[in-house]
Every structure is written in structure tokens, then in C-alpha cells.
Protein backbone atom coordinates (compact mmCIF):
# COMPACT_ATOMS: atom_id res chain seq x y z
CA UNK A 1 15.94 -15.49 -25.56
CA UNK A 2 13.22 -15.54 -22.76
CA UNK A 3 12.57 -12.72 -20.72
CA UNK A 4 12.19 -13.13 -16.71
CA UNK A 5 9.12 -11.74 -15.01
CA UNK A 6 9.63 -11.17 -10.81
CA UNK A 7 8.38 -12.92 -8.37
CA UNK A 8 4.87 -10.29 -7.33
CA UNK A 9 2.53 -9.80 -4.79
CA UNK A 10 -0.61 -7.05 -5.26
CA UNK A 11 -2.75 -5.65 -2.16
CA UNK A 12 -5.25 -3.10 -2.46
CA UNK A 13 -4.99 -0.79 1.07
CA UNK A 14 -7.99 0.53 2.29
CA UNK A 15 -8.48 2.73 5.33
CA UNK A 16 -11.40 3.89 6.95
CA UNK A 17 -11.83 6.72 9.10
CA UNK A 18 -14.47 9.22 9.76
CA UNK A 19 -15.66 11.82 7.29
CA UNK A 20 -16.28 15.54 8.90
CA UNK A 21 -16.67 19.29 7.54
CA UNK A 22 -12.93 20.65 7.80
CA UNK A 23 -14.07 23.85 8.90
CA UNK A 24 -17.14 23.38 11.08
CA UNK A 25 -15.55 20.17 13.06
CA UNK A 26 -12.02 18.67 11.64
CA UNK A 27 -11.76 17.35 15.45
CA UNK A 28 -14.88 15.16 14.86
CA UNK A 29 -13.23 13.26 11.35
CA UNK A 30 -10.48 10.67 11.50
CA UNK A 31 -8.42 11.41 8.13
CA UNK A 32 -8.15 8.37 5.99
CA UNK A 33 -6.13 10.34 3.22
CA UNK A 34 -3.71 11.38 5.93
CA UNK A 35 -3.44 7.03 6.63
CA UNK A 36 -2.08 7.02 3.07
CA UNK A 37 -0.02 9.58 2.96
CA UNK A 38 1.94 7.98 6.75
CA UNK A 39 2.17 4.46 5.09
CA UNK A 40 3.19 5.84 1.62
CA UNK A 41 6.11 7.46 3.72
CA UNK A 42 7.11 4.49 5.83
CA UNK A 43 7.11 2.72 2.65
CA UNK A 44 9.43 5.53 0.52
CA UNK A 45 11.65 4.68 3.37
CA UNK A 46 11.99 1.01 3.77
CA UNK A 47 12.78 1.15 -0.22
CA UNK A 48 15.90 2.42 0.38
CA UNK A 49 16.85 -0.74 2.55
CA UNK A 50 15.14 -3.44 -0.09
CA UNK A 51 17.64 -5.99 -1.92
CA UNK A 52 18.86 -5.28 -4.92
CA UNK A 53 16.24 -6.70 -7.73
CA UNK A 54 13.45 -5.95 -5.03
CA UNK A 55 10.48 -3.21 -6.33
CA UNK A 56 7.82 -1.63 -4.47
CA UNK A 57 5.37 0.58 -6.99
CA UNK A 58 1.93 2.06 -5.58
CA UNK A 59 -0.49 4.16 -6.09
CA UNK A 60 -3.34 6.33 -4.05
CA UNK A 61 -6.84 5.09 -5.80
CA UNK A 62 -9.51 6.99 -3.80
CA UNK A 63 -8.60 10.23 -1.21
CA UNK A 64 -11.16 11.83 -0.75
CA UNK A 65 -14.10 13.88 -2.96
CA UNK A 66 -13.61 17.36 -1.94
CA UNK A 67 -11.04 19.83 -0.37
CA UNK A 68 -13.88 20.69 3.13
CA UNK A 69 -14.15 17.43 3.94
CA UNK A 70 -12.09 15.05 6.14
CA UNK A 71 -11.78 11.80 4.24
CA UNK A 72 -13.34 9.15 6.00
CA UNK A 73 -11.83 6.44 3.51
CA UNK A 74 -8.64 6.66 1.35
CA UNK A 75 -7.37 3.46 -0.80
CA UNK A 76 -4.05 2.61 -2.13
CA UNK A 77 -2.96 -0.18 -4.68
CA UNK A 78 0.29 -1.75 -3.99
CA UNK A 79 2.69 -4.04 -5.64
CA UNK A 80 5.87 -5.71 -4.10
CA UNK A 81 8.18 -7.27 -7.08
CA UNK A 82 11.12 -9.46 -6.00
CA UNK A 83 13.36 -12.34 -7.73
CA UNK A 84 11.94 -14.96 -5.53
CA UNK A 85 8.58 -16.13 -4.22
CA UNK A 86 10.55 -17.32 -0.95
CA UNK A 87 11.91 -13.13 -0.71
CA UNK A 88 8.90 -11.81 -1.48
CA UNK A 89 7.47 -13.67 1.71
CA UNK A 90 9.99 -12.99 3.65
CA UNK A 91 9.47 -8.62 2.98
CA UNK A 92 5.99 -8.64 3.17
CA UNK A 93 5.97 -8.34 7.14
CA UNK A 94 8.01 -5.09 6.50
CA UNK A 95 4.97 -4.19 3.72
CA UNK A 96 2.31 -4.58 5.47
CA UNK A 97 3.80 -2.73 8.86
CA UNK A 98 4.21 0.02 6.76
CA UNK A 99 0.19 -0.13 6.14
CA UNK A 100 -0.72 -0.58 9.61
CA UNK A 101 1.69 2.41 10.56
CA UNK A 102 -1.03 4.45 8.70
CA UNK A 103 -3.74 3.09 10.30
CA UNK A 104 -1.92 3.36 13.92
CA UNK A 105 -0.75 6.08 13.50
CA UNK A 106 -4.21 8.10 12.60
CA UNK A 107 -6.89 6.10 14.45
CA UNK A 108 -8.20 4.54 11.17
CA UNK A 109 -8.99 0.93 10.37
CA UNK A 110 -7.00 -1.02 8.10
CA UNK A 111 -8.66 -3.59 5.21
CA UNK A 112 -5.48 -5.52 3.19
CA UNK A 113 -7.21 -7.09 0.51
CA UNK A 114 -5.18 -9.38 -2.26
CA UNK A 115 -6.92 -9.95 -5.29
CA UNK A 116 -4.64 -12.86 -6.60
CA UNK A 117 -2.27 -14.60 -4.70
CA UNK A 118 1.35 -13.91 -5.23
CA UNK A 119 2.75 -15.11 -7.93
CA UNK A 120 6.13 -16.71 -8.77
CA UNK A 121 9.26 -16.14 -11.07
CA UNK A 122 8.74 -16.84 -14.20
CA UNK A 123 10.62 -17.28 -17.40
CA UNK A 124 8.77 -16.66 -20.69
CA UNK A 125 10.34 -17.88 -24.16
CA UNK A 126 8.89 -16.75 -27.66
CA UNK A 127 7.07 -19.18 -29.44
């Protein structure tokens, strides 16, 4: 019996901001980490409205180095898993507004980078 592997599509999130001491002059940084943590919500709640057999998994890579410092760059990795290549396509607009939320929503810029392209269903068999 072969097992099925989803349909997947991989983007590394990157947002850049402006680093700043958090006590001297927090009104000088623009909080990458806080970019994240807006997108990683927007995305918590467009799961609940994904098809069945539709995934979303992520992860925050990089937030910042210490606690009195305004992040000026934050990176997630992201991974959207449907049944089909053709569904997969047609949620990534919802994905990737999600991102830019984070980025709008903070004054940050926004970098999507894919480092393959997305690939299709597959069906593996022993052997």
C-alpha cells in the first residue's frame, strides 16, 4: 500500500524593521518580532476556515537577540499542505495576506522568499 504525501508549498517570512534600545528610545525602533507575532495571529485564524485535508505549520526562526532591544528583523518559516496543487494555489492569496498584515500593520517591510517551488501530490509505493 502507498502512502500519499500533500500537495506543499514552503516560504521563509522575513520582516525588517528598525532596531532601537527599549528603554532609552522604543519610539525610534519599528518591531519586527511584533510583525510575526500579527501574521502568526491572522494566520491561527484563517486555520479555522481552511478545507478539510488543508495544513498550515510554522515556525518563528530569528526574533530578536536580547530582551532591551527592539527587533529590527524577525523571520518565520512557513508551510501550507493541501490535497491539491490547484488548492494550494488557490489559498495562498489568503497566506500571504496574512504576512503582509504583519508588515502593514507595524510599519515593517516584508521579504517572501520560497526556496523550492511548490510541490504536488504525490503517491509513494514500497519497492
Amino acid at each position: 500500500m502507498g502512502t500519499t504525501s500533500r500537495a506543499s508549498r514552503y516560504v521563509e517570512v522575513t520582516y525588517t524593521g528598525r532596531a532601537a534600545h527599549a528603554a532609552v528610545a522604543p519610539h525610534e525602533g519599528v518591531d519586527a518580532a511584533d510583525a510575526c507575532v500579527v501574521a502568526q495571529i491572522a494566520l491561527g485564524l484563517l486555520r479555522q476556515h481552511l478545507p478539510d485535508g488543508t495544513r498550515l505549520h510554522g515556525i518563528v526562526t530569528e526574533g530578536g537577540a536580547r530582551s532591551n532591544i527592539v527587533p529590527g528583523r524577525a523571520r518565520m518559516s512557513r508551510q501550507l499542505r493541501s490535497d491539491t496543487l490547484a488548492e494550494l494555489e488557490e489559498l495562498w492569496p489568503r497566506v500571504r495576506a496574512c504576512c503582509e498584515a504583519g508588515a502593514l500593520a507595524t510599519g515593517c517591510e516584508l521579504t517572501l522568499t520560497e526556496p523550492t517551488p511548490p510541490t504536488p501530490t504525490c503517491v509513494r509505493t514500497p519497492g
